[in-house]
PDB file of N, CA and C in Angstrom:
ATOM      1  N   UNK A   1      -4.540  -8.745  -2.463  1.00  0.00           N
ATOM      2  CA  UNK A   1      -4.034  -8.116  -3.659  1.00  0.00           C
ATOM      3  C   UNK A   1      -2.522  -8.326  -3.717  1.00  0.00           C
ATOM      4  N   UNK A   2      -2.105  -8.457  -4.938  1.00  0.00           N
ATOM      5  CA  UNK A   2      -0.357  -8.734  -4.758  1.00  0.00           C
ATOM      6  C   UNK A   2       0.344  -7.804  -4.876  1.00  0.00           C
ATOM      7  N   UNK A   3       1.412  -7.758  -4.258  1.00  0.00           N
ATOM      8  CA  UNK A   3       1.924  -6.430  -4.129  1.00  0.00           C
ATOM      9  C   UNK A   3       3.386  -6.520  -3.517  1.00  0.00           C
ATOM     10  N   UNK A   4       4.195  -5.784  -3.465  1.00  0.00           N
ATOM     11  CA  UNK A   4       6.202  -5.849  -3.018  1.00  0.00           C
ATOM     12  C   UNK A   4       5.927  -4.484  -1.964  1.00  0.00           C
ATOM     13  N   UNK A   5       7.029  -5.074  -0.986  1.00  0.00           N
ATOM     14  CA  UNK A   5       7.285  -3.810  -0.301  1.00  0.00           C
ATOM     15  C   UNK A   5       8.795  -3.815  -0.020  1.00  0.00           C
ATOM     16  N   UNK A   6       9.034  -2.590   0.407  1.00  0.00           N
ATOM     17  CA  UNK A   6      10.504  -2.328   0.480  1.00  0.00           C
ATOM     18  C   UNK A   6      10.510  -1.179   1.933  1.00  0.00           C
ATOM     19  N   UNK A   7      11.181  -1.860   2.841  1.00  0.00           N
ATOM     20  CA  UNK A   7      11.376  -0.893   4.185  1.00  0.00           C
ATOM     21  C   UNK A   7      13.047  -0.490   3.632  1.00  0.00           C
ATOM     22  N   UNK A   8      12.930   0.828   3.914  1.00  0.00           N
ATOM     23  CA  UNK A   8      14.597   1.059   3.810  1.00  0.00           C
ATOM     24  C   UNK A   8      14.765   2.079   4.858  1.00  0.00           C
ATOM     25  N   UNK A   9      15.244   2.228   6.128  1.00  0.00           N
ATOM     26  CA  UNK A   9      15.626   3.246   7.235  1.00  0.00           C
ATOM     27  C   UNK A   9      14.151   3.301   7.835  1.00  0.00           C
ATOM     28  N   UNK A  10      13.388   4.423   7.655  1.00  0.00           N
ATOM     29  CA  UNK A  10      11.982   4.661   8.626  1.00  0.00           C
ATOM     30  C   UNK A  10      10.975   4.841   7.471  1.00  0.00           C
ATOM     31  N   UNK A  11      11.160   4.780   6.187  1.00  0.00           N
ATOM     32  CA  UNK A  11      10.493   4.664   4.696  1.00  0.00           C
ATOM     33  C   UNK A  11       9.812   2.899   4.442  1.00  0.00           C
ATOM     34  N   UNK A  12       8.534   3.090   4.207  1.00  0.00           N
ATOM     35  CA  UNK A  12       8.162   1.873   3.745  1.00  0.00           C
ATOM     36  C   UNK A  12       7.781   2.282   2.114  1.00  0.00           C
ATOM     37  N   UNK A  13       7.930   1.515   1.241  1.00  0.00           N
ATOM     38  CA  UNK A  13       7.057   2.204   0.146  1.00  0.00           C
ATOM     39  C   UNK A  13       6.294   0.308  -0.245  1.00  0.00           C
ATOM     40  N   UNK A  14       5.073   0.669  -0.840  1.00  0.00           N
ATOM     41  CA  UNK A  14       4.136  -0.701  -1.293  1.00  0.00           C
ATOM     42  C   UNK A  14       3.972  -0.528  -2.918  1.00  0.00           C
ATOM     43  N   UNK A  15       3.903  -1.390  -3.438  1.00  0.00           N
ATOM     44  CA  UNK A  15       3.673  -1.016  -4.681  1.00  0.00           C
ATOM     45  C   UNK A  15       2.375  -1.995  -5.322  1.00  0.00           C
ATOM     46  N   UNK A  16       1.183  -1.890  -5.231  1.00  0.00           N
ATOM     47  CA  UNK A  16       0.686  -2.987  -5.493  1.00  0.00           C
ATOM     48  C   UNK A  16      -0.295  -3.124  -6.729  1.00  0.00           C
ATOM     49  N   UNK A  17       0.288  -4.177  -7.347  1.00  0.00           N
ATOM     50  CA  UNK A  17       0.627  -4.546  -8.781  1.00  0.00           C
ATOM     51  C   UNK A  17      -0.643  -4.465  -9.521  1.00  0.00           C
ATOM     52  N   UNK A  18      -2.445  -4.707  -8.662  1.00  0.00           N
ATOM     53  CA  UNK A  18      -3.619  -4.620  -9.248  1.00  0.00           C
ATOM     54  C   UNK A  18      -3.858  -2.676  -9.526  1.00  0.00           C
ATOM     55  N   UNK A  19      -2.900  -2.126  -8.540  1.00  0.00           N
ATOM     56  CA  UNK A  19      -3.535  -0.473  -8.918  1.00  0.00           C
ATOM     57  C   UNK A  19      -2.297   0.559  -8.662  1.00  0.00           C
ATOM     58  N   UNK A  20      -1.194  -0.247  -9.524  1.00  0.00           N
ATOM     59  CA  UNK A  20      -0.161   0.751  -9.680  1.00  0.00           C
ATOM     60  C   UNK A  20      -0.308   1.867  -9.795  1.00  0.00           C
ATOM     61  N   UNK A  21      -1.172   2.916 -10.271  1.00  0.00           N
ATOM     62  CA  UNK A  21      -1.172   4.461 -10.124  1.00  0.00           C
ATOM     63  C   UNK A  21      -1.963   4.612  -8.984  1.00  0.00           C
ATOM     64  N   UNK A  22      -1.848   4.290  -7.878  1.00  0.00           N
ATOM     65  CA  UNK A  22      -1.287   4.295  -6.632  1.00  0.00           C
ATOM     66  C   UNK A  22      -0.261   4.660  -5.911  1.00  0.00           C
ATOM     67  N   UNK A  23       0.543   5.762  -5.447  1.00  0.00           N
ATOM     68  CA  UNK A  23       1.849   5.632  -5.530  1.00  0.00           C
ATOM     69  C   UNK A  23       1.600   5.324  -3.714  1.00  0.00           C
ATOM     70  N   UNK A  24       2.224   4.648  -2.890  1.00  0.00           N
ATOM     71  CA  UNK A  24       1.888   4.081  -1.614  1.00  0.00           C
ATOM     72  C   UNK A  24       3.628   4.164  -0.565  1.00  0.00           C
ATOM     73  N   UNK A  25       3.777   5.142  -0.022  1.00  0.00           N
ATOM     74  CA  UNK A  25       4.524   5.440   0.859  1.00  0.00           C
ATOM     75  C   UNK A  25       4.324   5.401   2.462  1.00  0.00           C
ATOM     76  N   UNK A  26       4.800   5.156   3.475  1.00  0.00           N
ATOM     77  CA  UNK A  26       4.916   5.753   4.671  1.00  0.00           C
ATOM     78  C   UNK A  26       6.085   5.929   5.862  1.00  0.00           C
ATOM     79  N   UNK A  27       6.053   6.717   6.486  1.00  0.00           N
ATOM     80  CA  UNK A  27       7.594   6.905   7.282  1.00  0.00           C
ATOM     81  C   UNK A  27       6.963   6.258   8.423  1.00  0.00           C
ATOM     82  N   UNK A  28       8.058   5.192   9.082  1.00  0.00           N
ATOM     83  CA  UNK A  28       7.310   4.506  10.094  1.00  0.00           C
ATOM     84  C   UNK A  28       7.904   5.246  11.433  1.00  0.00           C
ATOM     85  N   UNK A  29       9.098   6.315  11.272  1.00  0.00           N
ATOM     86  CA  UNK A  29       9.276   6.570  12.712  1.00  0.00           C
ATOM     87  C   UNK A  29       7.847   7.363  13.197  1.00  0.00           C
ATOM     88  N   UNK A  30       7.038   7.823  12.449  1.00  0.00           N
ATOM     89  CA  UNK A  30       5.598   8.576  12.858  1.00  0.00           C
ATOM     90  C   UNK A  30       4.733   7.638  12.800  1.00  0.00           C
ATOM     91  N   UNK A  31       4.559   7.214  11.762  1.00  0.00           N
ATOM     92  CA  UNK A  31       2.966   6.180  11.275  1.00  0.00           C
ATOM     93  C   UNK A  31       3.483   4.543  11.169  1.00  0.00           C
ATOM     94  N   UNK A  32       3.531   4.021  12.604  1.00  0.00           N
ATOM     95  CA  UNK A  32       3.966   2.327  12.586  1.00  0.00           C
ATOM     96  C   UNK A  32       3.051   1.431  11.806  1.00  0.00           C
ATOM     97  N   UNK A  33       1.934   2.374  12.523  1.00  0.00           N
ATOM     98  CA  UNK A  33       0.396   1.224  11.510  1.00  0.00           C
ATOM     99  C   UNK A  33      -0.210   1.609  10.109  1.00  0.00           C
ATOM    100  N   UNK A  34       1.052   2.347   9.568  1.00  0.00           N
ATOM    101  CA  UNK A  34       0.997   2.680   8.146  1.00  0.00           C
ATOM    102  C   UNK A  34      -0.274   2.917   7.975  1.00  0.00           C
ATOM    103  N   UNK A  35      -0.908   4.169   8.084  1.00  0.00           N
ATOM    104  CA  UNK A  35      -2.569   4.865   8.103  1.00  0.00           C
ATOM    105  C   UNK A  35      -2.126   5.860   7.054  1.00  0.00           C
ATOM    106  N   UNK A  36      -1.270   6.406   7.150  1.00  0.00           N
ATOM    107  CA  UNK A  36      -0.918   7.993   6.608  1.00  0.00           C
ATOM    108  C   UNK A  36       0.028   7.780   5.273  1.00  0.00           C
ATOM    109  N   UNK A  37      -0.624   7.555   4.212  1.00  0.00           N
ATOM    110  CA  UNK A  37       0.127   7.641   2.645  1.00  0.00           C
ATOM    111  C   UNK A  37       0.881   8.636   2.350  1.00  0.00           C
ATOM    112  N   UNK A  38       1.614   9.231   2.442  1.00  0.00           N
ATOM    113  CA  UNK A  38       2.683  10.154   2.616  1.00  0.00           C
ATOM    114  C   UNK A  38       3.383  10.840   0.945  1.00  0.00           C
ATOM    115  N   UNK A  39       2.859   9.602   0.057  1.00  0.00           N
ATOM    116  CA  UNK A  39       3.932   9.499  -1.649  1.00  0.00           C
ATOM    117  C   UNK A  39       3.508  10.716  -1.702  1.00  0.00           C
ATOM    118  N   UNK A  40       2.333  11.442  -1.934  1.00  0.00           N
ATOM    119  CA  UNK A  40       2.262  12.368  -3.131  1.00  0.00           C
ATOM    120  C   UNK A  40       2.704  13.648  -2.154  1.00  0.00           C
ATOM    121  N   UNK A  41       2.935  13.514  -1.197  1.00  0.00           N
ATOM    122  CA  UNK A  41       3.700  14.947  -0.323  1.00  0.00           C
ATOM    123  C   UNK A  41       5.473  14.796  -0.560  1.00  0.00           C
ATOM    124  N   UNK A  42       5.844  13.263  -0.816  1.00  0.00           N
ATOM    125  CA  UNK A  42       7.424  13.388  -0.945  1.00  0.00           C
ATOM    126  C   UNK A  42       7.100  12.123  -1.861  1.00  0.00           C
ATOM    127  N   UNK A  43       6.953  12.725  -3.035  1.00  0.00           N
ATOM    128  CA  UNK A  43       7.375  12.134  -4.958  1.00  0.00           C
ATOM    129  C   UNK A  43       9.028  12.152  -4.824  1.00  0.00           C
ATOM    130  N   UNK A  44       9.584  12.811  -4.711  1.00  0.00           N
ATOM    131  CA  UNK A  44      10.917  12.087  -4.610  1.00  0.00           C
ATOM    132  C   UNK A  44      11.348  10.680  -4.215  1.00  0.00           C
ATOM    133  N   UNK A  45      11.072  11.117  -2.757  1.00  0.00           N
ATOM    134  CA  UNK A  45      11.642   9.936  -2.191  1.00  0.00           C
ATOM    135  C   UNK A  45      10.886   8.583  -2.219  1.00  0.00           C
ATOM    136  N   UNK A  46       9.277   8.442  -3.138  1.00  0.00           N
ATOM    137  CA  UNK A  46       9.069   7.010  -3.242  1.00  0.00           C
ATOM    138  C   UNK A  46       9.550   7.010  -4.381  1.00  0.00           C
ATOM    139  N   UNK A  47       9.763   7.826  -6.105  1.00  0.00           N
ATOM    140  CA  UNK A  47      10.195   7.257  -6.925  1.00  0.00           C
ATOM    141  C   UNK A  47      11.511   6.851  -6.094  1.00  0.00           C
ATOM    142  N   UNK A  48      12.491   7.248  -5.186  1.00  0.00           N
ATOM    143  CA  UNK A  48      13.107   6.699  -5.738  1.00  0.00           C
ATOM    144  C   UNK A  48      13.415   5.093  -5.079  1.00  0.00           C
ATOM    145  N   UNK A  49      12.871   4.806  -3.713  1.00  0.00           N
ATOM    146  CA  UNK A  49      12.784   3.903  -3.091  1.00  0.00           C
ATOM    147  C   UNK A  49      11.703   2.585  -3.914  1.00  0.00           C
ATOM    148  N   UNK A  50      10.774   2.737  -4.804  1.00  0.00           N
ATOM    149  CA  UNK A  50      10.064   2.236  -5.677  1.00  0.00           C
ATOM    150  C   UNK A  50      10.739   1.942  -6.949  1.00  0.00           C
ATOM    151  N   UNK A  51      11.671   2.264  -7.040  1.00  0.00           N
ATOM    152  CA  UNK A  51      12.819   2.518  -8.584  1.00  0.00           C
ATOM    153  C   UNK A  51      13.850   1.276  -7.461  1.00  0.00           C
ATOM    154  N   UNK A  52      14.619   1.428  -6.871  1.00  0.00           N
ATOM    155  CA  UNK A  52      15.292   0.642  -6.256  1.00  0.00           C
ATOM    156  C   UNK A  52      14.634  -1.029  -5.667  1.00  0.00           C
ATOM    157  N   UNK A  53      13.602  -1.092  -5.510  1.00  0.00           N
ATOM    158  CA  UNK A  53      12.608  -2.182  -5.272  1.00  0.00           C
ATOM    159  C   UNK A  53      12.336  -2.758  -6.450  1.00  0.00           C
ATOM    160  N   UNK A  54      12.179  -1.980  -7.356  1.00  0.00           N
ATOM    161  CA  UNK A  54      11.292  -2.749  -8.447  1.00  0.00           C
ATOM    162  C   UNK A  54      13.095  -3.442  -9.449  1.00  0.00           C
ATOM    163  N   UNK A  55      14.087  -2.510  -8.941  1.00  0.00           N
ATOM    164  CA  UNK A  55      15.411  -2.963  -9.554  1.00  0.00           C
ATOM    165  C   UNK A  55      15.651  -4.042  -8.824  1.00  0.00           C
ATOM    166  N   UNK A  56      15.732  -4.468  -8.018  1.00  0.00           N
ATOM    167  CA  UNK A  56      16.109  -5.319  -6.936  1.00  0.00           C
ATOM    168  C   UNK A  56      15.299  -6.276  -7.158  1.00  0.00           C
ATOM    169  N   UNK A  57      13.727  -6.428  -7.302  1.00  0.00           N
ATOM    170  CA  UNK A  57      13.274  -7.084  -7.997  1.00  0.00           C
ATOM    171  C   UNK A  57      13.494  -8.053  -9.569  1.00  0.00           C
ATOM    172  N   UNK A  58      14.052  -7.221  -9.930  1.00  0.00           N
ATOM    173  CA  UNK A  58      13.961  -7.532 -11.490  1.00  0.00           C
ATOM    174  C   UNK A  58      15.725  -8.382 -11.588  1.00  0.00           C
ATOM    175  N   UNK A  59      16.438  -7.423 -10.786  1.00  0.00           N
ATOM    176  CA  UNK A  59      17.644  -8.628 -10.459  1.00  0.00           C
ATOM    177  C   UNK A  59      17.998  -9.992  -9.884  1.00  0.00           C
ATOM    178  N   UNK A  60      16.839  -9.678  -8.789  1.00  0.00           N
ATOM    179  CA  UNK A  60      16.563 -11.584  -8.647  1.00  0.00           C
ATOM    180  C   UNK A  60      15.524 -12.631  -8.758  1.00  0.00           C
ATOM    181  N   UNK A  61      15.008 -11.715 -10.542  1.00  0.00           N
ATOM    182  CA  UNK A  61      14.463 -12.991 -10.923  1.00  0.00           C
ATOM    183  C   UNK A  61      13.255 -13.310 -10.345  1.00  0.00           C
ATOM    184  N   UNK A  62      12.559 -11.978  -9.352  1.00  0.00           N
ATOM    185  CA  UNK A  62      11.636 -12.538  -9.217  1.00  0.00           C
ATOM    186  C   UNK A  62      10.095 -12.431 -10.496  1.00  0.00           C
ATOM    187  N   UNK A  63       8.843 -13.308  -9.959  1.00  0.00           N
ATOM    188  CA  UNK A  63       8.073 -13.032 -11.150  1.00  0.00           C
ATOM    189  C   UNK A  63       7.050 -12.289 -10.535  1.00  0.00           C
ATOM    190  N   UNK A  64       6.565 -11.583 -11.659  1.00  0.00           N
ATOM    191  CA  UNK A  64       5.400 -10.702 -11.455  1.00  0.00           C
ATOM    192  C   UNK A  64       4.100 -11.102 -11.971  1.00  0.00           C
ATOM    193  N   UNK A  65       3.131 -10.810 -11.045  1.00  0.00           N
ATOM    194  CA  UNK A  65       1.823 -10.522 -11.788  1.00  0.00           C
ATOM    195  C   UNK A  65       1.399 -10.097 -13.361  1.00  0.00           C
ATOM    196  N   UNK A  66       0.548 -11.557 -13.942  1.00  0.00           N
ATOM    197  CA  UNK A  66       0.468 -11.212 -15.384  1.00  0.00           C
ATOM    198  C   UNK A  66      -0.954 -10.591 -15.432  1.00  0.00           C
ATOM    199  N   UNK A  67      -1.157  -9.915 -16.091  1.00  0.00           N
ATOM    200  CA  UNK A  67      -2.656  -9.392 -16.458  1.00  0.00           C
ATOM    201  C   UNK A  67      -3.452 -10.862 -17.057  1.00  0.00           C
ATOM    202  N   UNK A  68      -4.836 -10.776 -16.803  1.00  0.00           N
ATOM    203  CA  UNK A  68      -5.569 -12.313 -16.966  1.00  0.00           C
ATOM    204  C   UNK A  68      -6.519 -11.744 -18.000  1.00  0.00           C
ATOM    205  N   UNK A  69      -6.560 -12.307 -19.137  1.00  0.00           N
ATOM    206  CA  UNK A  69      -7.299 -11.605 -20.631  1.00  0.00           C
ATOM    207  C   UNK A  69      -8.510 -12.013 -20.335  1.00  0.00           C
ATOM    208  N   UNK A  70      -9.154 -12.870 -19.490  1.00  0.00           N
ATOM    209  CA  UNK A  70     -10.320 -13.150 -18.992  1.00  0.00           C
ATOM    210  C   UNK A  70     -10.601 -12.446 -17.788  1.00  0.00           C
ATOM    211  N   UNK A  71     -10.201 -11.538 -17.707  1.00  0.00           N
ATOM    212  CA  UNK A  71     -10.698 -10.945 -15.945  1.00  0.00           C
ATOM    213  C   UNK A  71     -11.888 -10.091 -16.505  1.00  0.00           C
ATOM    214  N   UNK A  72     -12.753 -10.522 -15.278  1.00  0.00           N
ATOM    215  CA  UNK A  72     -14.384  -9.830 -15.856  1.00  0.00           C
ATOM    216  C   UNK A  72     -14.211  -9.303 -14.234  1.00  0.00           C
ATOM    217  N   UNK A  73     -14.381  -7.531 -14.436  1.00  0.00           N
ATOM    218  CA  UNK A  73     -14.302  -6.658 -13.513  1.00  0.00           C
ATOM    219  C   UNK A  73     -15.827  -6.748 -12.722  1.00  0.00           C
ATOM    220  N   UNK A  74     -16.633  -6.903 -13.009  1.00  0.00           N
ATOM    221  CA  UNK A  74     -17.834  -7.382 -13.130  1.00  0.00           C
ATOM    222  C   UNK A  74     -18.215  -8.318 -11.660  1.00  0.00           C
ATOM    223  N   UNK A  75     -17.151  -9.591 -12.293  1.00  0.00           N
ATOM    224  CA  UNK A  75     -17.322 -10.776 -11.670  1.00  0.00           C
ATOM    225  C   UNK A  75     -16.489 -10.272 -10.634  1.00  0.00           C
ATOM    226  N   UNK A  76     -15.657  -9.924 -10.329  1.00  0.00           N
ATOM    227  CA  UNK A  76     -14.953  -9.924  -9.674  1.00  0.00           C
ATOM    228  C   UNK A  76     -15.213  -8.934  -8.221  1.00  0.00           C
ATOM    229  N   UNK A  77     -15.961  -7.845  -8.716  1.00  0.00           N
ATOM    230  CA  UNK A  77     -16.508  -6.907  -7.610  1.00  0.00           C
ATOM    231  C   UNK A  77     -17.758  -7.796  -7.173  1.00  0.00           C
ATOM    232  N   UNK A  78     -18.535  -8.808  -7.388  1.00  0.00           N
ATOM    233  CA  UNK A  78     -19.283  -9.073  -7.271  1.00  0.00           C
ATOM    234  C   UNK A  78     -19.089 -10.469  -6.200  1.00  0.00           C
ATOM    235  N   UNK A  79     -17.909 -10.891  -6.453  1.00  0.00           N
ATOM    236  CA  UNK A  79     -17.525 -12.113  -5.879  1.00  0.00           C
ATOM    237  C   UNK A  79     -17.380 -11.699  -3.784  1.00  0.00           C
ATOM    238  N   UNK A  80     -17.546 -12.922  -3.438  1.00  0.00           N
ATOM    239  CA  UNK A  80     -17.706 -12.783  -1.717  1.00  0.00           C
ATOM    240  C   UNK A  80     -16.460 -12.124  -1.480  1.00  0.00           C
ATOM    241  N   UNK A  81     -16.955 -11.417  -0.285  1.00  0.00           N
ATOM    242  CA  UNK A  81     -15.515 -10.821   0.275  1.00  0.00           C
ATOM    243  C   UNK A  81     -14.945  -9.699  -0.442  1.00  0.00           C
ATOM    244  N   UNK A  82     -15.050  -9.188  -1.945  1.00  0.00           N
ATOM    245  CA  UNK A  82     -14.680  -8.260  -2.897  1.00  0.00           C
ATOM    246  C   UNK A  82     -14.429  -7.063  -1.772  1.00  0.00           C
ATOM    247  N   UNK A  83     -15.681  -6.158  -0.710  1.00  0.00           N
ATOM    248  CA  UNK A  83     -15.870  -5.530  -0.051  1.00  0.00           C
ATOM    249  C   UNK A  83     -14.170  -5.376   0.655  1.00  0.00           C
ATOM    250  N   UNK A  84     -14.219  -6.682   1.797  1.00  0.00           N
ATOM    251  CA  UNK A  84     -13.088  -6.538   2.488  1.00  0.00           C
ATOM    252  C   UNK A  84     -12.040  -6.738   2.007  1.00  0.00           C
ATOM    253  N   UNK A  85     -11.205  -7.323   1.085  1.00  0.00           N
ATOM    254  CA  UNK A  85     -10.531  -7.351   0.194  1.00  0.00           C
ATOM    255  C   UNK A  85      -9.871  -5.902  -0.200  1.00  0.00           C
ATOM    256  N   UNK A  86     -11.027  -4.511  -1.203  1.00  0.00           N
ATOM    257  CA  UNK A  86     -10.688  -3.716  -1.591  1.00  0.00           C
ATOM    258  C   UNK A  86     -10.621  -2.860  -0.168  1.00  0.00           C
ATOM    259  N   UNK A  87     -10.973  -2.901   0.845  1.00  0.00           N
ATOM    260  CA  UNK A  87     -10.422  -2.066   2.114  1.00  0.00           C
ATOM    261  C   UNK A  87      -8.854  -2.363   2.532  1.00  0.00           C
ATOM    262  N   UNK A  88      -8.562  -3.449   1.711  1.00  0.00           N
ATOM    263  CA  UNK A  88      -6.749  -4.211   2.686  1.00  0.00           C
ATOM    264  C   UNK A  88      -5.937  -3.737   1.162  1.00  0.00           C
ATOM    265  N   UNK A  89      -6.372  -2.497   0.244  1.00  0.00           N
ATOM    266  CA  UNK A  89      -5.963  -2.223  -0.883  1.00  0.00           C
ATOM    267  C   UNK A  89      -5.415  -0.980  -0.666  1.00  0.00           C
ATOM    268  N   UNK A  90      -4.608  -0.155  -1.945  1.00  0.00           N
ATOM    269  CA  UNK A  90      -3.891   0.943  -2.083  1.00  0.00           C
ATOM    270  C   UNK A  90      -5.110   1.959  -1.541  1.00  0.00           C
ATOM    271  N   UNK A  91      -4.960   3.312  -0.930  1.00  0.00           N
ATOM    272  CA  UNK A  91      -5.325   4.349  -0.664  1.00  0.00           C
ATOM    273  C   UNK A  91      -4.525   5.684  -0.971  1.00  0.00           C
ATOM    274  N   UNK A  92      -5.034   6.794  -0.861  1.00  0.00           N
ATOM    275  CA  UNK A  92      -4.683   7.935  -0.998  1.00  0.00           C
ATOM    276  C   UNK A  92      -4.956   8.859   0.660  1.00  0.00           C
ATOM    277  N   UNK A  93      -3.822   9.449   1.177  1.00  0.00           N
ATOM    278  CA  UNK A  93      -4.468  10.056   2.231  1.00  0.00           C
ATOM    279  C   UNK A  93      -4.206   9.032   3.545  1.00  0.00           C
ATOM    280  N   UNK A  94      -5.112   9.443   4.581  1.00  0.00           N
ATOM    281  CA  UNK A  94      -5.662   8.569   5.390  1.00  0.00           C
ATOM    282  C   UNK A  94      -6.363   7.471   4.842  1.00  0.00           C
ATOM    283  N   UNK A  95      -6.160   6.251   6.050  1.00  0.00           N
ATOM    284  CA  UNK A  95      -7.283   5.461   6.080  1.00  0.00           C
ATOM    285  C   UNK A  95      -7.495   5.298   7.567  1.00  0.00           C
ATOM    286  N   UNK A  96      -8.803   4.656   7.717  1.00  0.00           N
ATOM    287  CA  UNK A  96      -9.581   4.527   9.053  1.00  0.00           C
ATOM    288  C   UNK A  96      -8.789   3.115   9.700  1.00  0.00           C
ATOM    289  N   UNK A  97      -8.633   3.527  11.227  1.00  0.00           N
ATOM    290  CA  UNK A  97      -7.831   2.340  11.406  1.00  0.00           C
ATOM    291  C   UNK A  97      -9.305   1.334  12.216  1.00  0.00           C
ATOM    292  N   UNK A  98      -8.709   0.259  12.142  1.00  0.00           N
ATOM    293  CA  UNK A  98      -9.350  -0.943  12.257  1.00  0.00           C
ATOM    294  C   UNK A  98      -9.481  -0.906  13.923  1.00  0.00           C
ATOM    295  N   UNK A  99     -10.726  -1.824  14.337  1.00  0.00           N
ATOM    296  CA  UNK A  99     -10.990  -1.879  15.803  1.00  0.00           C
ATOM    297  C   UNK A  99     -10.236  -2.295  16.309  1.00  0.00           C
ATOM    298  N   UNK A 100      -9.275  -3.292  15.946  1.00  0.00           N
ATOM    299  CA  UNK A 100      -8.314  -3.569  17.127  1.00  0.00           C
ATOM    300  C   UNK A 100      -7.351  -2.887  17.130  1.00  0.00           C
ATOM    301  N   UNK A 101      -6.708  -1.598  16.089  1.00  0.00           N
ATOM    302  CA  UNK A 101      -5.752  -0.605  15.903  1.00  0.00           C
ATOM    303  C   UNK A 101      -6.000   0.447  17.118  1.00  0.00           C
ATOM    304  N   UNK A 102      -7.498   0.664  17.269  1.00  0.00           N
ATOM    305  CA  UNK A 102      -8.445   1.905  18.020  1.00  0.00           C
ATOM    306  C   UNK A 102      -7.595   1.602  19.411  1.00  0.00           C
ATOM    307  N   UNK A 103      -7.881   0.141  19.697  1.00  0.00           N
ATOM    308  CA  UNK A 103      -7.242  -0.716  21.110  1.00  0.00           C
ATOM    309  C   UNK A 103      -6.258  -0.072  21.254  1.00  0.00           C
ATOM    310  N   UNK A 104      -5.282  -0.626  20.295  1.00  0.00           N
ATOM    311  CA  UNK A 104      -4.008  -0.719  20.404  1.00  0.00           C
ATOM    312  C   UNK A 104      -3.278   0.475  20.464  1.00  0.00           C
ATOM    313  N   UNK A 105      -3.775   1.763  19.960  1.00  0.00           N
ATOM    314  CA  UNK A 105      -3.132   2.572  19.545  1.00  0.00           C
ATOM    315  C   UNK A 105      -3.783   3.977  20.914  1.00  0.00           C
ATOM    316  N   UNK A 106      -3.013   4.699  21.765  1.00  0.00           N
ATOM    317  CA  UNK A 106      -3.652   5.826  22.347  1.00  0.00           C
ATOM    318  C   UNK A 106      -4.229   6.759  21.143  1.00  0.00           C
ATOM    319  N   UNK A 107      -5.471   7.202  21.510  1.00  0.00           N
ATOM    320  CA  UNK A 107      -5.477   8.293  21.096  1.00  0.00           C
ATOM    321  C   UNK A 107      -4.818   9.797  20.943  1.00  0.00           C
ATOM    322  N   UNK A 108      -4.469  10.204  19.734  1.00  0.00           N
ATOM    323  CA  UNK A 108      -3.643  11.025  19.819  1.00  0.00           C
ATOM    324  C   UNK A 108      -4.496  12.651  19.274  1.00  0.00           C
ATOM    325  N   UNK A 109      -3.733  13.785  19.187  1.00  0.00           N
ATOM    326  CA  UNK A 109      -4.596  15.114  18.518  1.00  0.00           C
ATOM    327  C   UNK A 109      -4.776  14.949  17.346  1.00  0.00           C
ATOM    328  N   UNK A 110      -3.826  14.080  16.594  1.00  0.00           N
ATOM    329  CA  UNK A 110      -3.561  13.655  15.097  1.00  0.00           C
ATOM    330  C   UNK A 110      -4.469  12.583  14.694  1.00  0.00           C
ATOM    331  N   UNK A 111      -4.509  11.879  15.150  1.00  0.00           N
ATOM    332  CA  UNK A 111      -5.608  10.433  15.410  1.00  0.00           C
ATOM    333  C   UNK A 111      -6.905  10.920  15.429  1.00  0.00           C
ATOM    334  N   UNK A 112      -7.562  11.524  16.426  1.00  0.00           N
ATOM    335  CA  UNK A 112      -8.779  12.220  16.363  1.00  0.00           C
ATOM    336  C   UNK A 112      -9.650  12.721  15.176  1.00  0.00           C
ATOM    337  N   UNK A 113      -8.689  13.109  14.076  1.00  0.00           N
ATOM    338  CA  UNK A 113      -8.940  13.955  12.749  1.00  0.00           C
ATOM    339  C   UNK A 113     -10.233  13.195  12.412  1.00  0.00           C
TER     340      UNK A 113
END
């Protein structure tokens, strides 16, 4: 899915362009493997890190994603891979981390949830 990100200090924010009302935040000094969507607990601070990205954007010219007047939603959930695809997409909340994250990561009291 296409999408901009912007790290600024321990703030990541994502913005990604197929499901903008999404708002997609995380603080990485807690959550490195970005699991924990954080925007709708601090709306401040992604408008404003998302406002500064999308400016920064628009100052150098970069291009964006056009909407496709032929996109058949249809076809498209239906197409191979659609499945794993919409799992590597915007969330709300948690998401489940992946088997090699489980590896990688100790279990924690927070993790467990």
């Amino acid at each position: 899915m296409p999408h901009s990100v912007l790290i600024s200090g321990v703030s990541t924010v994502v913005h990604f362009y197929e499901r903008p009302e999404i708002p997609m935040l995380f603080d990485l000094s807690k959550d490195m493997g970005e699991v924990e969507n954080i925007a709708t607990r601090q709306p401040d601070t992604h408008q404003k890190l998302h406002g500064e990205m999308m400016a920064y954007l628009k100052q150098v010219g970069a291009r964006f994603p056009k909407v496709n007047p032929a996109y058949d939603p249809a076809a498209y959930k239906n197409a191979k891979g659609y499945a794993e695809r919409a799992q590597l997409g915007p969330f709300e909340g948690k998401r489940p981390l992946e088997d090699d994250e489980k590896q990688a990561v100790p279990p924690t009291k927070e993790r467990e949830e």
